[in-house]
C-alpha atoms as a PDB file:
ATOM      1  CA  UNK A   1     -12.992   7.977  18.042  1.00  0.00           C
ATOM      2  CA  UNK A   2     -10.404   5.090  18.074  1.00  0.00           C
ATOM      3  CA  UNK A   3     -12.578   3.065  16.753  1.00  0.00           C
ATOM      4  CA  UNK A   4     -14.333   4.774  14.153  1.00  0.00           C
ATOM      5  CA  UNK A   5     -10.853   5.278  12.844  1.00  0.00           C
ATOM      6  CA  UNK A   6      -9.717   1.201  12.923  1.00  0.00           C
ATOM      7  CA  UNK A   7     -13.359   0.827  11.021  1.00  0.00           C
ATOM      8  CA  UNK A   8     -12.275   3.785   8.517  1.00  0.00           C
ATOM      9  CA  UNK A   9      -8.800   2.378   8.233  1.00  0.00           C
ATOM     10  CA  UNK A  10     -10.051  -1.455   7.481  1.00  0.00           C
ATOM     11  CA  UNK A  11     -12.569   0.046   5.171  1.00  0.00           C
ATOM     12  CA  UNK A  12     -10.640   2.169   2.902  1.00  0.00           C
ATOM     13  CA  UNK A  13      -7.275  -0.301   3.220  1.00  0.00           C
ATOM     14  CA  UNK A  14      -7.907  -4.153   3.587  1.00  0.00           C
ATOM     15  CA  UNK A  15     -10.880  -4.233   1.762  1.00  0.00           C
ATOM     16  CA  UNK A  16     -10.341  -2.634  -1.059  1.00  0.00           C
ATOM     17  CA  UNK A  17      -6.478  -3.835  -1.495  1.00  0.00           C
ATOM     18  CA  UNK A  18      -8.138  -7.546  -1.120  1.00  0.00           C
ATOM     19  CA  UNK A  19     -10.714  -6.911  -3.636  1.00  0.00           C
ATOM     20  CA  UNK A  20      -8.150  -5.437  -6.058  1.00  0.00           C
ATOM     21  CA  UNK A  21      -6.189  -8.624  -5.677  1.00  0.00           C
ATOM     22  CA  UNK A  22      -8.293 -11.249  -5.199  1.00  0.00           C
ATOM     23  CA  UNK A  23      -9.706 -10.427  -8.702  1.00  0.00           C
ATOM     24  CA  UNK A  24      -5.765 -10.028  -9.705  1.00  0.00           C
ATOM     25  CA  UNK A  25      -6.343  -9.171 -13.492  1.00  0.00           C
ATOM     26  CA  UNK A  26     -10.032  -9.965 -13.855  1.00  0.00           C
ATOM     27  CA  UNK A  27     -12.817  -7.592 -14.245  1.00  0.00           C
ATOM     28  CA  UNK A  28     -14.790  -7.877 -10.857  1.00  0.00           C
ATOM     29  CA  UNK A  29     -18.783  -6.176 -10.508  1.00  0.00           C
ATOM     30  CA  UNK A  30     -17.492  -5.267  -6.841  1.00  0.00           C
ATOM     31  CA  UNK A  31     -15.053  -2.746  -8.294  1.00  0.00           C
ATOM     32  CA  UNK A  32     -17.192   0.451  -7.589  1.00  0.00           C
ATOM     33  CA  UNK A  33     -16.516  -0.359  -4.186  1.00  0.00           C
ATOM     34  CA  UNK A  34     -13.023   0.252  -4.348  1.00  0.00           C
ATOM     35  CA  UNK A  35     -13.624   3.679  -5.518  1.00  0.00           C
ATOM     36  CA  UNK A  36     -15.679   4.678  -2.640  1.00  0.00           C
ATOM     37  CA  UNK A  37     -13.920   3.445   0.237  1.00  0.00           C
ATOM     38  CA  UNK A  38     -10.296   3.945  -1.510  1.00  0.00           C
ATOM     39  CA  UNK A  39     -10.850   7.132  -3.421  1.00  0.00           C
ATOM     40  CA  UNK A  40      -8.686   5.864  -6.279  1.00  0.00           C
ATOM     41  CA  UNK A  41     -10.286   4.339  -9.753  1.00  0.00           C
ATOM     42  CA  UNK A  42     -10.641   0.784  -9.851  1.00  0.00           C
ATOM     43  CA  UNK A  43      -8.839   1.269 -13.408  1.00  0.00           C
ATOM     44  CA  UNK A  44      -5.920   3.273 -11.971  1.00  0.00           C
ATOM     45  CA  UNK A  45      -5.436   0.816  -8.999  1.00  0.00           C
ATOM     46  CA  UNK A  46      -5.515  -2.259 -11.492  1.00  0.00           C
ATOM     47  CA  UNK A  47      -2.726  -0.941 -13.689  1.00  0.00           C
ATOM     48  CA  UNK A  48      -0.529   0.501 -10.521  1.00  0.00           C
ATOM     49  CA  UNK A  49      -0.346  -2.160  -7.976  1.00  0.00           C
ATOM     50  CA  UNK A  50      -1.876  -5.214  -9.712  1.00  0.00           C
ATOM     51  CA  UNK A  51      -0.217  -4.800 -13.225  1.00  0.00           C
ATOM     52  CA  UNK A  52       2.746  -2.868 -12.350  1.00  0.00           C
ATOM     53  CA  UNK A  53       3.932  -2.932  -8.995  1.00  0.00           C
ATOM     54  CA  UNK A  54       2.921  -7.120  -8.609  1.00  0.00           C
ATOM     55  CA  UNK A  55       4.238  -7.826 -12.435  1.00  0.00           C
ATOM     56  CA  UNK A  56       8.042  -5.885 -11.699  1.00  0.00           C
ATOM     57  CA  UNK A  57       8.328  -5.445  -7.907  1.00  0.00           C
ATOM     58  CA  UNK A  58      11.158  -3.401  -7.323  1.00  0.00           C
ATOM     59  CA  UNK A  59      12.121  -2.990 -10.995  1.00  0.00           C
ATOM     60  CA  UNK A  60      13.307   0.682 -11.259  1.00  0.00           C
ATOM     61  CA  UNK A  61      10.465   2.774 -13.139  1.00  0.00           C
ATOM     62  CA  UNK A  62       7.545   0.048 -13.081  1.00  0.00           C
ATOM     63  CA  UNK A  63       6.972  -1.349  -9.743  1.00  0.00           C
ATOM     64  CA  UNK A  64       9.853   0.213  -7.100  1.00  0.00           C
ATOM     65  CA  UNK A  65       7.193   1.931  -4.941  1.00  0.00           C
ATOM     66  CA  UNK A  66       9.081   5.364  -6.519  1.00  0.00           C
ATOM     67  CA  UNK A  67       5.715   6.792  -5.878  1.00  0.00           C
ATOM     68  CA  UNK A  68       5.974   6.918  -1.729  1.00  0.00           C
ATOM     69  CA  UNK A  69       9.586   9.038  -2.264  1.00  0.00           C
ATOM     70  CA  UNK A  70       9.575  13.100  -1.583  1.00  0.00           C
ATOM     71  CA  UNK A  71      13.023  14.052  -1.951  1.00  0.00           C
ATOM     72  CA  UNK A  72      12.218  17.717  -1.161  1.00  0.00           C
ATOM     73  CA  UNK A  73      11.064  16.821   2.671  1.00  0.00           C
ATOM     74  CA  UNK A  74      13.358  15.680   5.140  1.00  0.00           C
ATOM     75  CA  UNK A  75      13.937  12.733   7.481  1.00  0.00           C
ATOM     76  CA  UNK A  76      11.826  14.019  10.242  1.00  0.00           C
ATOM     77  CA  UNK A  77       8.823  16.012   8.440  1.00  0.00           C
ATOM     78  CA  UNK A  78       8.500  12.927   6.193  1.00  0.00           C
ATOM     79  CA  UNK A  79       8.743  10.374   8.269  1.00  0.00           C
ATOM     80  CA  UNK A  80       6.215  11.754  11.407  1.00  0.00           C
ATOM     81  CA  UNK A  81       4.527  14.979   9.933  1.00  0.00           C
ATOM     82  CA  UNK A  82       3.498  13.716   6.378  1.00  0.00           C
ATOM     83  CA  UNK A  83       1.502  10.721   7.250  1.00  0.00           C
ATOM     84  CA  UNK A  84      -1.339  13.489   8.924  1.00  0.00           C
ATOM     85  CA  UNK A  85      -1.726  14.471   5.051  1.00  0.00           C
ATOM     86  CA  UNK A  86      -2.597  11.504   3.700  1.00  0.00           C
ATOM     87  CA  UNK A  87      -6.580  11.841   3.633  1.00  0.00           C
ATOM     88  CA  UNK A  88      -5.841  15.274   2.325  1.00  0.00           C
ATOM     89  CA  UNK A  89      -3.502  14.113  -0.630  1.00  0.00           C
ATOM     90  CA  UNK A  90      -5.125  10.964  -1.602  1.00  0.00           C
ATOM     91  CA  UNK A  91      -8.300  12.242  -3.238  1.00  0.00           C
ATOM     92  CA  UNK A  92      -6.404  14.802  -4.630  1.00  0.00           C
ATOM     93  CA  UNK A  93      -3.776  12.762  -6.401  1.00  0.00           C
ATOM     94  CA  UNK A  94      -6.661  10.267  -7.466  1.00  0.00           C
ATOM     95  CA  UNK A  95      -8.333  13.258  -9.201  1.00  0.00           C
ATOM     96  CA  UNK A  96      -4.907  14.018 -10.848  1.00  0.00           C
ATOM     97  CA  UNK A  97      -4.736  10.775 -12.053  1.00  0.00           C
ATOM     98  CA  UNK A  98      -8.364  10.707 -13.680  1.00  0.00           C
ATOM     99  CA  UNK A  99      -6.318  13.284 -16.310  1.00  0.00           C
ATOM    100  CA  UNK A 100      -5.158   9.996 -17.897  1.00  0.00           C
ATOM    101  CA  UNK A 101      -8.400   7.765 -18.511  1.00  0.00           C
ATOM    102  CA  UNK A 102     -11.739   8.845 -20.888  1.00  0.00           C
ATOM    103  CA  UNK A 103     -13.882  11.234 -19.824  1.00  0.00           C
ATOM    104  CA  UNK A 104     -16.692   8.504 -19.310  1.00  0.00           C
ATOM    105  CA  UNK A 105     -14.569   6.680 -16.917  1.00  0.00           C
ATOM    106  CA  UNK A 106     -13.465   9.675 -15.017  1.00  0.00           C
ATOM    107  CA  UNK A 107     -16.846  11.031 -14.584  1.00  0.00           C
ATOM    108  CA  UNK A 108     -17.998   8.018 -12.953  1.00  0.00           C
ATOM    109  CA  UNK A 109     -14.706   7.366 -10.952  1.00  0.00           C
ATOM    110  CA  UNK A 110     -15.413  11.649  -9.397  1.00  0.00           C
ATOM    111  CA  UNK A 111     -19.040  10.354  -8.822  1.00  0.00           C
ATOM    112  CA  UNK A 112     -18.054   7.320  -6.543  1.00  0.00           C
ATOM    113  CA  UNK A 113     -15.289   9.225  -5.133  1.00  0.00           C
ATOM    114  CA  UNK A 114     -17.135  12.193  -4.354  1.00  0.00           C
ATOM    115  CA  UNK A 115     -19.816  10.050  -2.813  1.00  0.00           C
ATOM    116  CA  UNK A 116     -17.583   8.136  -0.353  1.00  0.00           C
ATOM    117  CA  UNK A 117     -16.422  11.378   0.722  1.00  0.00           C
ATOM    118  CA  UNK A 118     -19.929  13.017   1.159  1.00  0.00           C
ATOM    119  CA  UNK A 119     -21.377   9.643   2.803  1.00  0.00           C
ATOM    120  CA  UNK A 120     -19.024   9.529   5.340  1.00  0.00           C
ATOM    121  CA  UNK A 121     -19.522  13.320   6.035  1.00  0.00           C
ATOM    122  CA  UNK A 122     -23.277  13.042   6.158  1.00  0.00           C
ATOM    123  CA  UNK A 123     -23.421  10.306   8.458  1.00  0.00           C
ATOM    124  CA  UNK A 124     -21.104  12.075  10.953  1.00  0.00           C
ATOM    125  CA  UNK A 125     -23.666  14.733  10.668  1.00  0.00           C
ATOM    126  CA  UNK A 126     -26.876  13.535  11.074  1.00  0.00           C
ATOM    127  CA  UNK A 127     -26.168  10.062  12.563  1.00  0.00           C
ATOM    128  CA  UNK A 128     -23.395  10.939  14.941  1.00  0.00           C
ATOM    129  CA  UNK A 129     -24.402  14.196  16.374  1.00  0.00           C
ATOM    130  CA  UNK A 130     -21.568  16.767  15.142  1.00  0.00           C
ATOM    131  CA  UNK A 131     -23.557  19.666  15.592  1.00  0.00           C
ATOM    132  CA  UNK A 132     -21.607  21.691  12.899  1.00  0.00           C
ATOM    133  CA  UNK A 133     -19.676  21.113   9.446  1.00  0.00           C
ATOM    134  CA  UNK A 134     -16.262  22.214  10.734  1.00  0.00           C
ATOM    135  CA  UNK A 135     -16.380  19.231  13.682  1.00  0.00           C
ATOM    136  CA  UNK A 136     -17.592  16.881  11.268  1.00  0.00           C
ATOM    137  CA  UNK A 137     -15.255  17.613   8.785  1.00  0.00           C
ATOM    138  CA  UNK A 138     -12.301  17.242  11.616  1.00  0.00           C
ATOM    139  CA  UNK A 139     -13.726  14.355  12.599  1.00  0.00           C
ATOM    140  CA  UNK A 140     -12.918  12.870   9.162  1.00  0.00           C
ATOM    141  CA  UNK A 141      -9.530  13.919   8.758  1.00  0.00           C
ATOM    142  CA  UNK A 142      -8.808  12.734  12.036  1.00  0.00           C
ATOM    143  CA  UNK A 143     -10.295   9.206  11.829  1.00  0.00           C
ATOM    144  CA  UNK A 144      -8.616   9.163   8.491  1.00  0.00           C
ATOM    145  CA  UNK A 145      -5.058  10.032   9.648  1.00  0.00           C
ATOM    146  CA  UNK A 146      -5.339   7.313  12.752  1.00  0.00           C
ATOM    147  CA  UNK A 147      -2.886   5.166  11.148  1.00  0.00           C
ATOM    148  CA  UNK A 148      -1.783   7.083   8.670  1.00  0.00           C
ATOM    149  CA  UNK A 149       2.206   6.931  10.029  1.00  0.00           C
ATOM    150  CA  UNK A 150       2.067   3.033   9.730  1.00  0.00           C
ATOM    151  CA  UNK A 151       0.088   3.186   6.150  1.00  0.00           C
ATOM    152  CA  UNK A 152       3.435   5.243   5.370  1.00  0.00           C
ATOM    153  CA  UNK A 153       5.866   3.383   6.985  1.00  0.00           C
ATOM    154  CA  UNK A 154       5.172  -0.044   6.024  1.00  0.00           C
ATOM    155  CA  UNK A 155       4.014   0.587   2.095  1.00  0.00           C
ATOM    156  CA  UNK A 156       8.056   2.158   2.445  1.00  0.00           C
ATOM    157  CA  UNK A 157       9.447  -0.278   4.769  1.00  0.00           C
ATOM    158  CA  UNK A 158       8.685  -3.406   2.928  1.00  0.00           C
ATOM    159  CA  UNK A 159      10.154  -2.223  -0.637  1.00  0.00           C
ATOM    160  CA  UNK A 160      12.734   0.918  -0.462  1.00  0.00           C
ATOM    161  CA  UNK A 161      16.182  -0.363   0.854  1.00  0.00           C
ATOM    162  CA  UNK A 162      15.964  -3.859  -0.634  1.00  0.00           C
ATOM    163  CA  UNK A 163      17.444  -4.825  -3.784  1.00  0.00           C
ATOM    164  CA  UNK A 164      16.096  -2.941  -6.954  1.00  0.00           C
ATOM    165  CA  UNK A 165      16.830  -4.094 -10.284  1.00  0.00           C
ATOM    166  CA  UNK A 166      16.482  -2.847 -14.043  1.00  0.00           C
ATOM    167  CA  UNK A 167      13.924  -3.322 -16.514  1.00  0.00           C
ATOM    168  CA  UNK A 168      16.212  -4.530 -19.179  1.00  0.00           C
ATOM    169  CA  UNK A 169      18.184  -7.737 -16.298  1.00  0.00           C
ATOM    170  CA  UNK A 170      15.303  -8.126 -14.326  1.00  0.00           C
ATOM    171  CA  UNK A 171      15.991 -11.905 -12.939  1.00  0.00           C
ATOM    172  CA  UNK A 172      13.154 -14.552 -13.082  1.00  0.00           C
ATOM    173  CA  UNK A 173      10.047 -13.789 -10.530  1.00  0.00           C
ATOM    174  CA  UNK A 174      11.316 -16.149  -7.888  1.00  0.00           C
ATOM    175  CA  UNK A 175      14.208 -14.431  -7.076  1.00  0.00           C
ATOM    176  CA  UNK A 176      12.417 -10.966  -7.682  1.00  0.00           C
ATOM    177  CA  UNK A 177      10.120 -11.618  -5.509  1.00  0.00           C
ATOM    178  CA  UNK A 178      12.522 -13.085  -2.625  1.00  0.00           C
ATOM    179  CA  UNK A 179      14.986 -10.036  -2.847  1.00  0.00           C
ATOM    180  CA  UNK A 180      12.553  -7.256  -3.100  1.00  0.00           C
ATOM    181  CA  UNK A 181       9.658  -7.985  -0.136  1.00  0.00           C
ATOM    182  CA  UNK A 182       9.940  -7.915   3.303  1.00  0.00           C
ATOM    183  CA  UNK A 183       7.945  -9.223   5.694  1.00  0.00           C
ATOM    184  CA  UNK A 184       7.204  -7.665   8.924  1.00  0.00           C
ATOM    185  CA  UNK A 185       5.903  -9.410  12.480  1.00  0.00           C
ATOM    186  CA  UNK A 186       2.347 -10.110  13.406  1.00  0.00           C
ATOM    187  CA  UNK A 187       1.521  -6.822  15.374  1.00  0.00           C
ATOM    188  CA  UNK A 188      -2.337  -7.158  16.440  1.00  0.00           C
ATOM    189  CA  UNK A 189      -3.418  -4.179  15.471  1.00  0.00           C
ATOM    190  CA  UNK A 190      -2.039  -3.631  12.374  1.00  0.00           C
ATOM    191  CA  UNK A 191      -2.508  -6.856  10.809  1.00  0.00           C
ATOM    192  CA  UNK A 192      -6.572  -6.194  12.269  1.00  0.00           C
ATOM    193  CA  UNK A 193      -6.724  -2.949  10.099  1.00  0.00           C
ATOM    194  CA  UNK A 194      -4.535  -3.939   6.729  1.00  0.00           C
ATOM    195  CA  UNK A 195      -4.520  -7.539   6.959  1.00  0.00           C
ATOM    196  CA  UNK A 196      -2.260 -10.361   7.170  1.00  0.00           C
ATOM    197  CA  UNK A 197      -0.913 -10.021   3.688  1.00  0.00           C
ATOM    198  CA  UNK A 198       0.216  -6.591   3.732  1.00  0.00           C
ATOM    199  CA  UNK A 199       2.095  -6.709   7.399  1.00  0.00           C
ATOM    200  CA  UNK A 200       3.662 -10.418   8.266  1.00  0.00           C
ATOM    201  CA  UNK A 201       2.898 -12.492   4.904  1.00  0.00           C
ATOM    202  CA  UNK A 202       3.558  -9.762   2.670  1.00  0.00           C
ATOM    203  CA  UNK A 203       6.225 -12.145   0.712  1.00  0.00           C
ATOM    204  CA  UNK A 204       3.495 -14.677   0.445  1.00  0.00           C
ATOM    205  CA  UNK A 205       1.174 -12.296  -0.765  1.00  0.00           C
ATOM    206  CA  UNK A 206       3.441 -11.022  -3.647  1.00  0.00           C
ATOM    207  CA  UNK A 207       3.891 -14.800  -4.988  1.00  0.00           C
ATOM    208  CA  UNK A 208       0.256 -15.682  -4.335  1.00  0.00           C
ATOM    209  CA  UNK A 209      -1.714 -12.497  -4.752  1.00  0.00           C
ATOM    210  CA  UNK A 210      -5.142 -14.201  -5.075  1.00  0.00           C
ATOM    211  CA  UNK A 211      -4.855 -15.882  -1.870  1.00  0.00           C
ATOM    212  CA  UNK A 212      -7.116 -14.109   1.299  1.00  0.00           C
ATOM    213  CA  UNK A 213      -5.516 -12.925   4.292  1.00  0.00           C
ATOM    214  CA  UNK A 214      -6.052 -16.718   6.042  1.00  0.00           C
ATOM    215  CA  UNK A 215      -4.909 -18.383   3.282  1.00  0.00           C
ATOM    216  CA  UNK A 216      -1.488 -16.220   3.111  1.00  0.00           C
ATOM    217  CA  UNK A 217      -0.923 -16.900   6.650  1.00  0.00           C
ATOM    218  CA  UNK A 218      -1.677 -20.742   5.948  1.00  0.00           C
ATOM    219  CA  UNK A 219       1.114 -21.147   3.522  1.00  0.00           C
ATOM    220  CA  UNK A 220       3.229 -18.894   5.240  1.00  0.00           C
ATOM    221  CA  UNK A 221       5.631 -21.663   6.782  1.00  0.00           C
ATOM    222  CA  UNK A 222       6.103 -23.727   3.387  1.00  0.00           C
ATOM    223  CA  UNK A 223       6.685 -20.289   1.107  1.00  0.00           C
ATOM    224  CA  UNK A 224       9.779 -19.826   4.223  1.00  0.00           C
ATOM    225  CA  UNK A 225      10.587 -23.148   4.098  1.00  0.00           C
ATOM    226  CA  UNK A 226      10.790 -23.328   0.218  1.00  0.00           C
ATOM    227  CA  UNK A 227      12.731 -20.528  -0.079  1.00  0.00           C
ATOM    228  CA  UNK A 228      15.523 -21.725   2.928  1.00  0.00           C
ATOM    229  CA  UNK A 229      15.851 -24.931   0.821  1.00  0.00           C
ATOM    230  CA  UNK A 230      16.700 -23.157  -2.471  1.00  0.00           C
ATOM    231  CA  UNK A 231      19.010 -20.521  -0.611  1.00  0.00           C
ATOM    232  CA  UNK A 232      17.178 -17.821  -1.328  1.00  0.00           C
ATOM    233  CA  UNK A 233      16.248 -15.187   1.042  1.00  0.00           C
ATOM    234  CA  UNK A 234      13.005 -14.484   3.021  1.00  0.00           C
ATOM    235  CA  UNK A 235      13.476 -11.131   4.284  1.00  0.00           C
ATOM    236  CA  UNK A 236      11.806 -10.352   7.838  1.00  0.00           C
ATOM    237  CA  UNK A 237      12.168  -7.593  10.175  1.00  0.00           C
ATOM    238  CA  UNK A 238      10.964  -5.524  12.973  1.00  0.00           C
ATOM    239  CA  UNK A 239       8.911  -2.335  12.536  1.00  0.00           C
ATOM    240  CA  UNK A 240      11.171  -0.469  14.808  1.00  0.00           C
ATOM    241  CA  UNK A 241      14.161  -1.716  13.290  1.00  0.00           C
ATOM    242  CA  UNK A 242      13.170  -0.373  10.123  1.00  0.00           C
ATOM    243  CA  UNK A 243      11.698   2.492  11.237  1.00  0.00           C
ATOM    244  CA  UNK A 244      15.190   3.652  12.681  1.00  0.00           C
ATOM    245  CA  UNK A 245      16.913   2.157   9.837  1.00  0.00           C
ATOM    246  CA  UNK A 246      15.261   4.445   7.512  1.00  0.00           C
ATOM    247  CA  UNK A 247      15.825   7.441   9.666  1.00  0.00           C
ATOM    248  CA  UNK A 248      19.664   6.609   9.726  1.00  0.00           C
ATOM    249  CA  UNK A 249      19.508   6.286   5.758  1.00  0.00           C
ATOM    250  CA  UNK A 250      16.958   8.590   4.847  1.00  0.00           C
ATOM    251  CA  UNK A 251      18.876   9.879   2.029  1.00  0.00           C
ATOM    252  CA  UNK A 252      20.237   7.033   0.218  1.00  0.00           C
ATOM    253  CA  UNK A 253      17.103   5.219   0.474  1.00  0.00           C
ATOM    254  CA  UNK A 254      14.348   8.315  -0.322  1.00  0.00           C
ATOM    255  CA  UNK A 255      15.833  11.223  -1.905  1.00  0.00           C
ATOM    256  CA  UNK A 256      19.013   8.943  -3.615  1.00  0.00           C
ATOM    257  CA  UNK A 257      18.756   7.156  -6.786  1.00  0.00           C
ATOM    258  CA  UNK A 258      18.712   3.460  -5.520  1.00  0.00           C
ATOM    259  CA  UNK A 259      21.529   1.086  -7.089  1.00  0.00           C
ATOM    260  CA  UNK A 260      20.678  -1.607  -9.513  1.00  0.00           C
ATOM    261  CA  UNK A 261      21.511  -5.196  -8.212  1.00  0.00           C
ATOM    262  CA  UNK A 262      22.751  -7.575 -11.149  1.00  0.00           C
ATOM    263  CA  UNK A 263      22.454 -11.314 -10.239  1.00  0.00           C
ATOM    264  CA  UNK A 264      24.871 -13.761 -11.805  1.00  0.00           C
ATOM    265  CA  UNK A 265      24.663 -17.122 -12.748  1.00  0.00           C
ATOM    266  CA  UNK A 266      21.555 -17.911 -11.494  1.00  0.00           C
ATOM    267  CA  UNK A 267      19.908 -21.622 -12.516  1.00  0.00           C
END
């Protein structure tokens, strides 16, 4: 079961999120793919995390991972109850979202979507031995939801609480970039299932989005060292100190209306 999650989690995470950036802008034949495993359009996830939240990270309204906030939970049913709706929500909101494209393109984004969903259900059925629909079908949620509390936490924990700026002063990409990413520590498992550029070289990743996972970690020490040199910050830190950081400011970093950081006389 364990694993058949970690294989559902790298398939319908890493791959997909590398694929989406490693053709950062560029129309890529591979892009089906991403609808299947992912469940979101390869049209929708271009605009939102290549376009948007990669061109004005943290700017308020474009790329400040606004999305991930539910003001109307609380602390606690957010932060460990939510997560175990996350296969539940996603294709839903990814339908939503087809409201906004043309029909052409929606019909075939339902088609790949629906048939990731149905593959993985038929193979649980008549490869792996479920004996019924309702154990097959709980089978999926639950491989789906294995690390759905991390998936949460650090897609919130790398962003929200940093320094968030306006659309109208945003300051030059460098210092955007420093100020609003966080990177977290190598943790095994995690950086298995979602890859070394969305856990420890997240920073690296945002300045260098085509680079692969290797590559990321490769310039990992000169991106830190850089960045030390021109006084600018490289933001790292724990899971668990984030994870209680966020439950001790729940509100003014989720439900809140984050402050605007100005910089001033910047070179």
């Amino acid at each position: 079961m364990q694993l058949r999650g970690m294989v559902g989690v790298l398939r319908a995470c890493k791959g997909p999120a590398l694929l989406d950036c490693a053709r950062h802008g560029l129309r890529c034949p591979l892009w089906p793919l991403l609808q299947v495993c992912s469940a979101f359009s390869a049209e929708y996830a271009k605009y939102g995390h290549v376009k948007m939240h990669h061109g004005y990270t943290n700017v308020l309204g474009l790329g400040d991972s606004s999305t991930w906030r539910l003001p109307c939970l609380n602390r606690y049913v957010y932060m460990f109850l939510a997560p175990l709706l996350i296969p539940i929500i996603t294709p839903l909101v990814a339908v939503e979202r087809l409201r906004k494209v043309e029909l052409r393109l929606a019909a075939r984004s339902l088609g790949l979507i629906f048939l990731g969903l149905y593959a993985h259900y038929w193979v649980l059925l008549n490869v792996s031995g479920f004996r019924s629909p309702g154990s097959a079908l709980l089978c999926m949620l639950t491989t789906r939801s294995l690390l759905a509390h991390p998936y949460l936490h650090v897609n919130i924990f790398q962003h929200i609480g940093l320094p968030m700026f306006s659309r109208d002063k945003k300051p030059p990409r460098i210092h955007m970039m420093s100020l609003g990413v966080l990177n977290l520590p190598r943790l095994p498992v995690l950086d298995w299932a979602f890859g070394h550029s969305i856990i420890s070289c997240h920073v690296e990743h945002h300045f260098f989005p085509r680079l692969s996972d290797n590559m990321c970690l490769k310039v990992k020490p000169v991106v830190s060292q850089y960045l030390h040199e021109k006084q600018l910050p490289y933001n790292e830190d724990s899971y668990l100190a984030r994870f209680r950081l966020f439950l001790s400011r729940y509100e003014e970093f989720m439900v809140q209306t984050p402050p605007i950081t100005e910089l001033v006389g910047l070179q």
